[in-house]
PDB file of N, CA and C in Angstrom:
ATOM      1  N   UNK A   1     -20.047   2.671 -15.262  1.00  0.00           N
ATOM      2  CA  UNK A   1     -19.024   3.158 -14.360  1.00  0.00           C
ATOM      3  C   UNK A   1     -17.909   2.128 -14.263  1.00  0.00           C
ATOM      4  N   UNK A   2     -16.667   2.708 -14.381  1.00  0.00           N
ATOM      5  CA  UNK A   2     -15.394   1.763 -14.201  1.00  0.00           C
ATOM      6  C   UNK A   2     -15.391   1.717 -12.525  1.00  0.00           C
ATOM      7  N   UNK A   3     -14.789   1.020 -12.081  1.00  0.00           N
ATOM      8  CA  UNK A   3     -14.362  -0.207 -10.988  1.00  0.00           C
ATOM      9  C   UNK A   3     -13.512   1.175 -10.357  1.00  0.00           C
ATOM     10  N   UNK A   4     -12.601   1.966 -10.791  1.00  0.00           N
ATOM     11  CA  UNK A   4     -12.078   3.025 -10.107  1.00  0.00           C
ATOM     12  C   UNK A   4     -13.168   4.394  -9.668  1.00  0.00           C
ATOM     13  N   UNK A   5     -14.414   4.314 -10.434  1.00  0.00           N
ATOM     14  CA  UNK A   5     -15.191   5.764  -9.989  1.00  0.00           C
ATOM     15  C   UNK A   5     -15.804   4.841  -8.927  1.00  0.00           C
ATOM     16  N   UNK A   6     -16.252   3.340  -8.760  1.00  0.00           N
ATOM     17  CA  UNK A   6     -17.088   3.494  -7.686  1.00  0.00           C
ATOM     18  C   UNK A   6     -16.174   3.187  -6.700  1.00  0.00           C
ATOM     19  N   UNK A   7     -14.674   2.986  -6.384  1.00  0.00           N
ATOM     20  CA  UNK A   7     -14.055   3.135  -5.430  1.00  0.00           C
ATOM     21  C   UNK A   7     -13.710   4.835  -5.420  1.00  0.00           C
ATOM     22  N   UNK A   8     -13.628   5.335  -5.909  1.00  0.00           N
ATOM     23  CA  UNK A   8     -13.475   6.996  -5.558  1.00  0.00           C
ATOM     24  C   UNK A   8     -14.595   7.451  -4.826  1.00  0.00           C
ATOM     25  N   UNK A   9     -15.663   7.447  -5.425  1.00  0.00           N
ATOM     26  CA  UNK A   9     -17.188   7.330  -4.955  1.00  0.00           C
ATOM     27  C   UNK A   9     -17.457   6.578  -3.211  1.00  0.00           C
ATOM     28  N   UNK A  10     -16.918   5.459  -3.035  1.00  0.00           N
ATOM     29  CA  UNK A  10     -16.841   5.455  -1.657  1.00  0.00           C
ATOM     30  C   UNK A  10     -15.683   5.651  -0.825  1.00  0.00           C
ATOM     31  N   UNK A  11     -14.357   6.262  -1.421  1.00  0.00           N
ATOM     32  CA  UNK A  11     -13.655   6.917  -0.485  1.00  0.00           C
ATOM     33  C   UNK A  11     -14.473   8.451  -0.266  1.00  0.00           C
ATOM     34  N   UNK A  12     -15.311   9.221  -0.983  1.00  0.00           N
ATOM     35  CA  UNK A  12     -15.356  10.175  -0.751  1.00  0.00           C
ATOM     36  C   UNK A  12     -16.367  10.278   0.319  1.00  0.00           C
ATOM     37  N   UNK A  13     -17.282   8.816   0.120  1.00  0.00           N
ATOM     38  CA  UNK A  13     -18.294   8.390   1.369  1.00  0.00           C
ATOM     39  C   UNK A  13     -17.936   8.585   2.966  1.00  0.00           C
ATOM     40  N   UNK A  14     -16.411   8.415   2.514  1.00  0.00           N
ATOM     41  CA  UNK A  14     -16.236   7.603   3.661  1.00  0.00           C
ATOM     42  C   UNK A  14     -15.221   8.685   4.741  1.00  0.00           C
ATOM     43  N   UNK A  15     -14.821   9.729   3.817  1.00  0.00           N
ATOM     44  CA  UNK A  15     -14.145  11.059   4.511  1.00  0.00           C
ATOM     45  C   UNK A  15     -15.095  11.995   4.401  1.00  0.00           C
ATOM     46  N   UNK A  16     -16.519  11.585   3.685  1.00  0.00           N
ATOM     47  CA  UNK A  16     -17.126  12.604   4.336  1.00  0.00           C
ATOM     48  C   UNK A  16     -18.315  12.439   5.532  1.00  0.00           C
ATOM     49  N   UNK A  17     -18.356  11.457   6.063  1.00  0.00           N
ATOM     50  CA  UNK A  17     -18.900  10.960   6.987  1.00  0.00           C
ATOM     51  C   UNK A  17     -18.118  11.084   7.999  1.00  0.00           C
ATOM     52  N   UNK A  18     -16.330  10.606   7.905  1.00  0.00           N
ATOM     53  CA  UNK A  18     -15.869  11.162   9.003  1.00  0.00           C
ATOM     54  C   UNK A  18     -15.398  12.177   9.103  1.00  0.00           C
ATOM     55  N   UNK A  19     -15.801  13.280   8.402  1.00  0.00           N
ATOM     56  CA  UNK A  19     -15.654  14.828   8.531  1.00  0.00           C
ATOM     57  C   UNK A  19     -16.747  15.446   9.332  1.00  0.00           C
ATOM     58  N   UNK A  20     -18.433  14.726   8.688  1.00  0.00           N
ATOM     59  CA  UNK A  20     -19.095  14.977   9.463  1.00  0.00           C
ATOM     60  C   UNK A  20     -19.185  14.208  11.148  1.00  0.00           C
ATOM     61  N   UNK A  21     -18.315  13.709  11.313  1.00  0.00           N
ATOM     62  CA  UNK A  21     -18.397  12.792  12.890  1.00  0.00           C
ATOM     63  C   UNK A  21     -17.302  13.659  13.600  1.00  0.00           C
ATOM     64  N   UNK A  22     -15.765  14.090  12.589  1.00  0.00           N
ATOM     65  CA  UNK A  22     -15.670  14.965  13.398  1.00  0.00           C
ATOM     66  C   UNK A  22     -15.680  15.958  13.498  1.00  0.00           C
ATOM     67  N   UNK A  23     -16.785  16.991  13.008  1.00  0.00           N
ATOM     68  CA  UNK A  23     -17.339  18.169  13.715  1.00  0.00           C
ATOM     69  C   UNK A  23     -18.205  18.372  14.270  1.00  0.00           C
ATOM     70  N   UNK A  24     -19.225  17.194  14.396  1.00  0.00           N
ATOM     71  CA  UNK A  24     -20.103  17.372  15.461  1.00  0.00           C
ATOM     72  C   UNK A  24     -20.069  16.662  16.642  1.00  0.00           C
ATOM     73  N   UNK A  25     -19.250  15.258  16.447  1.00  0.00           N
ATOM     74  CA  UNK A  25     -18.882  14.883  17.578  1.00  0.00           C
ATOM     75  C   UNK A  25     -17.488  15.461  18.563  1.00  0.00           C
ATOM     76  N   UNK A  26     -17.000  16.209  18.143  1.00  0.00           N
ATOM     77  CA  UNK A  26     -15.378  16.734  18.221  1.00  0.00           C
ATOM     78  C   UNK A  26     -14.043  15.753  18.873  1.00  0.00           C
ATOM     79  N   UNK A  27     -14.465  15.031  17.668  1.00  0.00           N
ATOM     80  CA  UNK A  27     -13.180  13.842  17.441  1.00  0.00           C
ATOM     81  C   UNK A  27     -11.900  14.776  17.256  1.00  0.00           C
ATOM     82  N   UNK A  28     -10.722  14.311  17.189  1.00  0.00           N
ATOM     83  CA  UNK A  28      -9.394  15.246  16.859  1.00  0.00           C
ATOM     84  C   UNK A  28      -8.759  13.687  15.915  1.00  0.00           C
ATOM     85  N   UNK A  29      -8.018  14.571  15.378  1.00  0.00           N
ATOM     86  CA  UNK A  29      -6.488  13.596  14.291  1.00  0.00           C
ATOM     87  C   UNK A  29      -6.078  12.660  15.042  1.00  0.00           C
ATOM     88  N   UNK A  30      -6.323  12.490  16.530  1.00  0.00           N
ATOM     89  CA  UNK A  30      -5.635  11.382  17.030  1.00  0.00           C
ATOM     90  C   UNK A  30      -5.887  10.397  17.381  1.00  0.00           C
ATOM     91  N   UNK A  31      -7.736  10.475  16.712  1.00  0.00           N
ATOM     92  CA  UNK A  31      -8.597   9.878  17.194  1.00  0.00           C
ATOM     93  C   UNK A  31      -8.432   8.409  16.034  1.00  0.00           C
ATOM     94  N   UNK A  32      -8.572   7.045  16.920  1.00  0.00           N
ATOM     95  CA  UNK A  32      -8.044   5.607  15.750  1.00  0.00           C
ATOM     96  C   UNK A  32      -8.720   5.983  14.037  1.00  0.00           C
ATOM     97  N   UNK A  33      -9.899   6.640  14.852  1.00  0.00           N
ATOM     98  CA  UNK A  33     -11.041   6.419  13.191  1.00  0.00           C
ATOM     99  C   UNK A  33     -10.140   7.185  11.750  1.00  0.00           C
ATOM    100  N   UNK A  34      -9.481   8.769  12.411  1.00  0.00           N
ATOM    101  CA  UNK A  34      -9.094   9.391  11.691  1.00  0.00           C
ATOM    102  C   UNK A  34      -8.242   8.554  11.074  1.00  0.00           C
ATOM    103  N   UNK A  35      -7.256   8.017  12.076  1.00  0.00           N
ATOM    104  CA  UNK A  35      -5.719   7.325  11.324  1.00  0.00           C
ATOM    105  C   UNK A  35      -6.389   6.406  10.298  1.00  0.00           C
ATOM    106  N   UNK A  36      -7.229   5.720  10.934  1.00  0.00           N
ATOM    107  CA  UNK A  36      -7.661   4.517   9.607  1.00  0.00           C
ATOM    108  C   UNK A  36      -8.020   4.772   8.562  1.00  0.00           C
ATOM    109  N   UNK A  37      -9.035   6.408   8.777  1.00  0.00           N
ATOM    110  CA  UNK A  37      -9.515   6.758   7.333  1.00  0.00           C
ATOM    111  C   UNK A  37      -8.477   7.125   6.597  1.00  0.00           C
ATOM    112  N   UNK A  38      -7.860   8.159   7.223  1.00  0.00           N
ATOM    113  CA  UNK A  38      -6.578   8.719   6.564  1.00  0.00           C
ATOM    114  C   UNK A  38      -5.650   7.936   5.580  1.00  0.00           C
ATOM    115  N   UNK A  39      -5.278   6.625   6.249  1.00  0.00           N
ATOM    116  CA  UNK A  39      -4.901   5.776   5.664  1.00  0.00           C
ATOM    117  C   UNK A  39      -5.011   4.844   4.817  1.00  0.00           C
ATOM    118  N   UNK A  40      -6.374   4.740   4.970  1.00  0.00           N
ATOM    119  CA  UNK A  40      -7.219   3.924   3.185  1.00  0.00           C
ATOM    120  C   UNK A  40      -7.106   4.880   2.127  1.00  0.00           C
ATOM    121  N   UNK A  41      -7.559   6.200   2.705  1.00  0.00           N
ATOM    122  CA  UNK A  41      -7.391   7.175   1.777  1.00  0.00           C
ATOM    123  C   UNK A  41      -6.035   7.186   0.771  1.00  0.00           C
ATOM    124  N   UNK A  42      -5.349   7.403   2.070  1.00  0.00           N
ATOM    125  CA  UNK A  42      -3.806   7.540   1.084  1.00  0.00           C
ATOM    126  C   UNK A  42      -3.297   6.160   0.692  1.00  0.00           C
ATOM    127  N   UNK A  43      -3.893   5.106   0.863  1.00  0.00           N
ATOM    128  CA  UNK A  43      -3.867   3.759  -0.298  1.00  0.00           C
ATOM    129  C   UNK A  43      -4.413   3.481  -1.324  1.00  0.00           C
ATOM    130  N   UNK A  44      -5.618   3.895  -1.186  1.00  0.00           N
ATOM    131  CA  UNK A  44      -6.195   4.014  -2.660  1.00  0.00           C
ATOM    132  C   UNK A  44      -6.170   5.107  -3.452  1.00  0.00           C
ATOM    133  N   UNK A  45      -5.385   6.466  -2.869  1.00  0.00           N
ATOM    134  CA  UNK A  45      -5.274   7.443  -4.196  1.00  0.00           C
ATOM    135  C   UNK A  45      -3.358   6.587  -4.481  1.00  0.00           C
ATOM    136  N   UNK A  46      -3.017   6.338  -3.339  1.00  0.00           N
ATOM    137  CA  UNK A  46      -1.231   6.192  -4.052  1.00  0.00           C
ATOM    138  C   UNK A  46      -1.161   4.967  -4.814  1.00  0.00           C
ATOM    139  N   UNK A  47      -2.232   4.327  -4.482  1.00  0.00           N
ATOM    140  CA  UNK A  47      -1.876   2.772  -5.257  1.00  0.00           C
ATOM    141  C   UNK A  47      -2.393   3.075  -6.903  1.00  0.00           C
ATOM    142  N   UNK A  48      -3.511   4.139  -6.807  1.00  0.00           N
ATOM    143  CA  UNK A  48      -4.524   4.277  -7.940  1.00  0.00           C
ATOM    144  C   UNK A  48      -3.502   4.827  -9.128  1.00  0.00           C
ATOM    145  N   UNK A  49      -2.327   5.843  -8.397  1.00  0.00           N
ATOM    146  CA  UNK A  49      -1.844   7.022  -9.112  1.00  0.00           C
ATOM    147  C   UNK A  49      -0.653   6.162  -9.693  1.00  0.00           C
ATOM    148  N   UNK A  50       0.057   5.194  -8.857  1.00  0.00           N
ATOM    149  CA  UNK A  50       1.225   4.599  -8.661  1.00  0.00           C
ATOM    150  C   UNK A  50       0.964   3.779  -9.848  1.00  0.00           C
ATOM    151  N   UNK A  51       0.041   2.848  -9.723  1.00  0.00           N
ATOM    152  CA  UNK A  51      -0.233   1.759 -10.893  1.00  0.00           C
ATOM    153  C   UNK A  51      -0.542   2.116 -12.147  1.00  0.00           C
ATOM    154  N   UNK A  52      -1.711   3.175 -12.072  1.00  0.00           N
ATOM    155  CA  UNK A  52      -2.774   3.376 -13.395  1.00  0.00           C
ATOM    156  C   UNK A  52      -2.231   4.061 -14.106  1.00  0.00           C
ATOM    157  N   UNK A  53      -1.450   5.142 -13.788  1.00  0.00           N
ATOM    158  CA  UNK A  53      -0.851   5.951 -14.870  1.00  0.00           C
ATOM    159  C   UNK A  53       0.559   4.834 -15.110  1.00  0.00           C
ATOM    160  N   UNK A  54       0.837   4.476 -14.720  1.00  0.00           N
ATOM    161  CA  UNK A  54       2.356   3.115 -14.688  1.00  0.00           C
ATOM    162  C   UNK A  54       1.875   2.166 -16.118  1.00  0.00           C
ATOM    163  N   UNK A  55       0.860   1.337 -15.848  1.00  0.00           N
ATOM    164  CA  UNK A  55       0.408   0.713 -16.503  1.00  0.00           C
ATOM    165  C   UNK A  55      -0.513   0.898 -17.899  1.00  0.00           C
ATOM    166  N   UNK A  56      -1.404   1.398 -17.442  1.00  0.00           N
ATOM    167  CA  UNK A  56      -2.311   1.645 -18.446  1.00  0.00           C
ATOM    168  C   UNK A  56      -1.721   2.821 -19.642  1.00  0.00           C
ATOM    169  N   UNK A  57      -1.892   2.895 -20.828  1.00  0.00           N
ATOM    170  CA  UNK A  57      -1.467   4.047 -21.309  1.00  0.00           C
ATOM    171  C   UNK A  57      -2.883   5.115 -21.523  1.00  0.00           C
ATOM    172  N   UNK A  58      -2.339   6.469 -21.623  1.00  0.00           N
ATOM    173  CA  UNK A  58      -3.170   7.408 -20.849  1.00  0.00           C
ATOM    174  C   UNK A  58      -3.365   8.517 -21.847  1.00  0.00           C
ATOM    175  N   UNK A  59      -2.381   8.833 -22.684  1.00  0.00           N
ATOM    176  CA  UNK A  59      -1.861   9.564 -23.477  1.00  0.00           C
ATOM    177  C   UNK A  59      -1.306  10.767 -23.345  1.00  0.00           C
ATOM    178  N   UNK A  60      -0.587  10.753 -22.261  1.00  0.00           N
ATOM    179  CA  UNK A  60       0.595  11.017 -21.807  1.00  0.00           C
ATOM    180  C   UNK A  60       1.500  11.215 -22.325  1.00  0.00           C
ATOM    181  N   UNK A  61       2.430  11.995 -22.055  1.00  0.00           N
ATOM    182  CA  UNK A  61       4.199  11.656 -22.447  1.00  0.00           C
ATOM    183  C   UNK A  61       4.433  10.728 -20.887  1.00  0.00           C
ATOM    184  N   UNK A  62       5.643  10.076 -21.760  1.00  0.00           N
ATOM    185  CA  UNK A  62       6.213   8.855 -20.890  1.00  0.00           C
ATOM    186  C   UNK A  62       6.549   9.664 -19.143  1.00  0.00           C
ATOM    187  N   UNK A  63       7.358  10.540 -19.415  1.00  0.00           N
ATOM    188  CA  UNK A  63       7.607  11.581 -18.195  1.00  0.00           C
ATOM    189  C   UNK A  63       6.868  11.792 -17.425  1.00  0.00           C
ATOM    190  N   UNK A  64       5.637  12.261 -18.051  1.00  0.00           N
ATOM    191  CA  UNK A  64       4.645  12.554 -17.144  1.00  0.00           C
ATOM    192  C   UNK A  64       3.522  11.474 -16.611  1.00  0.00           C
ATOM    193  N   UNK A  65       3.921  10.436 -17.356  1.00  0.00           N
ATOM    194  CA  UNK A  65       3.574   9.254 -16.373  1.00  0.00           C
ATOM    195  C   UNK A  65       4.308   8.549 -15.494  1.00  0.00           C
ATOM    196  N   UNK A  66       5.646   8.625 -15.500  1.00  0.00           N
ATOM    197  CA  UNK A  66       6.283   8.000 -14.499  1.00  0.00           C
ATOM    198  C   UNK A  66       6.312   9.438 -13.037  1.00  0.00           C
ATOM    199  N   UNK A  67       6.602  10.494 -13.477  1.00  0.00           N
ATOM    200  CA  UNK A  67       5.788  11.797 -12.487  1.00  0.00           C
ATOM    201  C   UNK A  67       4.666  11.415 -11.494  1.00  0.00           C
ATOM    202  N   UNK A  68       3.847  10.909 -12.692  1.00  0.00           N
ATOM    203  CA  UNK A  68       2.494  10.781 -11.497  1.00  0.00           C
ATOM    204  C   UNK A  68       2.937   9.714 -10.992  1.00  0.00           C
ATOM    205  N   UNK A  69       3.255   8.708 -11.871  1.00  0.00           N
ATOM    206  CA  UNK A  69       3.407   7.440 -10.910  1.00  0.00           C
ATOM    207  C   UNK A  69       4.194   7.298  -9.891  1.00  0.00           C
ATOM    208  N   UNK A  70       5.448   8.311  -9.430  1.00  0.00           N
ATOM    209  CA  UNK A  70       6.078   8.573  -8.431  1.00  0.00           C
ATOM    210  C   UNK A  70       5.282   9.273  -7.261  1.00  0.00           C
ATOM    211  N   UNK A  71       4.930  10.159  -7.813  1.00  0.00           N
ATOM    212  CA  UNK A  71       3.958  10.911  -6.737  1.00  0.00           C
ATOM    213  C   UNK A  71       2.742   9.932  -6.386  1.00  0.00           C
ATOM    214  N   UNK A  72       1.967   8.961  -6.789  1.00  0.00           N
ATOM    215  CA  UNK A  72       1.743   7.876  -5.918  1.00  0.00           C
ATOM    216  C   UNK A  72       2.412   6.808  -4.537  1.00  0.00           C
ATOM    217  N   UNK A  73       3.693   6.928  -5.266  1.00  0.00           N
ATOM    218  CA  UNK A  73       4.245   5.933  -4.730  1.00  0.00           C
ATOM    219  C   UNK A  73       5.320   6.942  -3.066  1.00  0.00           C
ATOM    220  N   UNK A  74       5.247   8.325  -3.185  1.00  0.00           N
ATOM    221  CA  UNK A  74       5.511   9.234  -2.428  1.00  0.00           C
ATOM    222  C   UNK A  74       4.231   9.269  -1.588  1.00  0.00           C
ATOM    223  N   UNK A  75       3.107   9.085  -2.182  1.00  0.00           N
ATOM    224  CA  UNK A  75       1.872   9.178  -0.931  1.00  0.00           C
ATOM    225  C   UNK A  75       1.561   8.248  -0.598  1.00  0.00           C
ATOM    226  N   UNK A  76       2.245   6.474  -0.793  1.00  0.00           N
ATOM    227  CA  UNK A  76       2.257   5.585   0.120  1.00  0.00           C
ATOM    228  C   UNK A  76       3.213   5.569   1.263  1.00  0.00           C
ATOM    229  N   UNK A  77       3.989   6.250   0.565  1.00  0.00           N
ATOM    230  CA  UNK A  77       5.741   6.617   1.745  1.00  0.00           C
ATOM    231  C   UNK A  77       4.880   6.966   2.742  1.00  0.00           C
ATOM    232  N   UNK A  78       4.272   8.217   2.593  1.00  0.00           N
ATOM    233  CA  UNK A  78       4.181   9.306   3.405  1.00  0.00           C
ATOM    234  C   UNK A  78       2.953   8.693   4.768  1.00  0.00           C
ATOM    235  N   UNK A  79       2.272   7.468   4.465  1.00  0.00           N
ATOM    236  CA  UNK A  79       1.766   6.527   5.606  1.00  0.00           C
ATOM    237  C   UNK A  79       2.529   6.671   6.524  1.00  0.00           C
ATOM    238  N   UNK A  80       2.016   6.649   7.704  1.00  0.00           N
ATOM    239  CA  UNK A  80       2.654   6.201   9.238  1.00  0.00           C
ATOM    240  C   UNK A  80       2.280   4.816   9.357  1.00  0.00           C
ATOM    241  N   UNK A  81       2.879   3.838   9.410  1.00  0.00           N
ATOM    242  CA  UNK A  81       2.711   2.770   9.589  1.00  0.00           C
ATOM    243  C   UNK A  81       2.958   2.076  11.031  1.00  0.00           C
ATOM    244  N   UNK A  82       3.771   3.262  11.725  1.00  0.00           N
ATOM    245  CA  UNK A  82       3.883   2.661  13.238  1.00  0.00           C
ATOM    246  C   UNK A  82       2.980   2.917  13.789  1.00  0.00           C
ATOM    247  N   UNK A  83       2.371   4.205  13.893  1.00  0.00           N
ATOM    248  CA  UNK A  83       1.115   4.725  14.290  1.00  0.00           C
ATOM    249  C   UNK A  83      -0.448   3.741  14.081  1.00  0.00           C
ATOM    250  N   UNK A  84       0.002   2.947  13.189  1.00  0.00           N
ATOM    251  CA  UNK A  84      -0.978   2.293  12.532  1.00  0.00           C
ATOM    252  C   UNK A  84      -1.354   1.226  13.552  1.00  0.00           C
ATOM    253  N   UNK A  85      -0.173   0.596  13.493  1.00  0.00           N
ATOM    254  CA  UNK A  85       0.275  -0.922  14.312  1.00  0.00           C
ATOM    255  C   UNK A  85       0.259  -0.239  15.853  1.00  0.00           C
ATOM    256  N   UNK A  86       0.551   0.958  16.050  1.00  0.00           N
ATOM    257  CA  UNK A  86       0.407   0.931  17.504  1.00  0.00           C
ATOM    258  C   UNK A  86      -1.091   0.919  18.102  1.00  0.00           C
ATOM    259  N   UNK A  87      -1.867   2.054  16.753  1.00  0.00           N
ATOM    260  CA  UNK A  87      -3.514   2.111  17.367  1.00  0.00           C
ATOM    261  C   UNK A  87      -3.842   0.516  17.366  1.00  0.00           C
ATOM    262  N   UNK A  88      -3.785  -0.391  16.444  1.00  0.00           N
ATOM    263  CA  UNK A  88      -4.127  -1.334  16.675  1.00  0.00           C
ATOM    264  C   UNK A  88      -4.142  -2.872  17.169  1.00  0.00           C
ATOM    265  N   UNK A  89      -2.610  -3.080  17.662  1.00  0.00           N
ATOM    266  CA  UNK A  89      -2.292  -3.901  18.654  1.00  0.00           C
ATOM    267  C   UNK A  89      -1.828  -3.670  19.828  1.00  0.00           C
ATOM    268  N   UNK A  90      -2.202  -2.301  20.161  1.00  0.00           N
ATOM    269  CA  UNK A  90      -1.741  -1.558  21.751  1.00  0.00           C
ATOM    270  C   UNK A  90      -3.074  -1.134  22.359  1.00  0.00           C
TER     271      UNK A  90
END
């Protein structure tokens, strides 16, 4: 196994544990845990998408790697980062 399946492998650990916490505990989106998961999440698919298709060659056309690699770098945008800093120094 490459170094990227067993980080995929425990993001999927890790949203599905808090999927199961919140439906049986009935957590909501506003709850800190969600934001945090939410947010590793969307760091390690935007960093994964942003870099790997960027870097590595894939066999691809060039286009459609700088494509994906934008659309990584659009799902780091798309972080709330105030939200972030507020759950956790407020």
């Amino acid at each position: 196994m490459r170094g990227y399946h067993i980080l995929f492998f425990l993001l999927k650990a890790a949203i599905s544990i808090h999927l199961l916490v919140i439906l049986f505990m009935g957590k909501n989106r506003q709850d800190w845990g969600y934001i945090i998961d939410e947010t590793i999440f969307k760091l390690a698919i935007g960093l994964f998408l942003g870099f790997y298709f960027f870097v590595y060659p894939s066999g691809l056309d060039l286009e459609d790697q700088i494509l994906i690699s934008i659309a990584g770098f659009v799902i780091l945008y798309d972080i709330n980062w105030e939200r972030i800093y507020q759950e956790i120094w407020q």
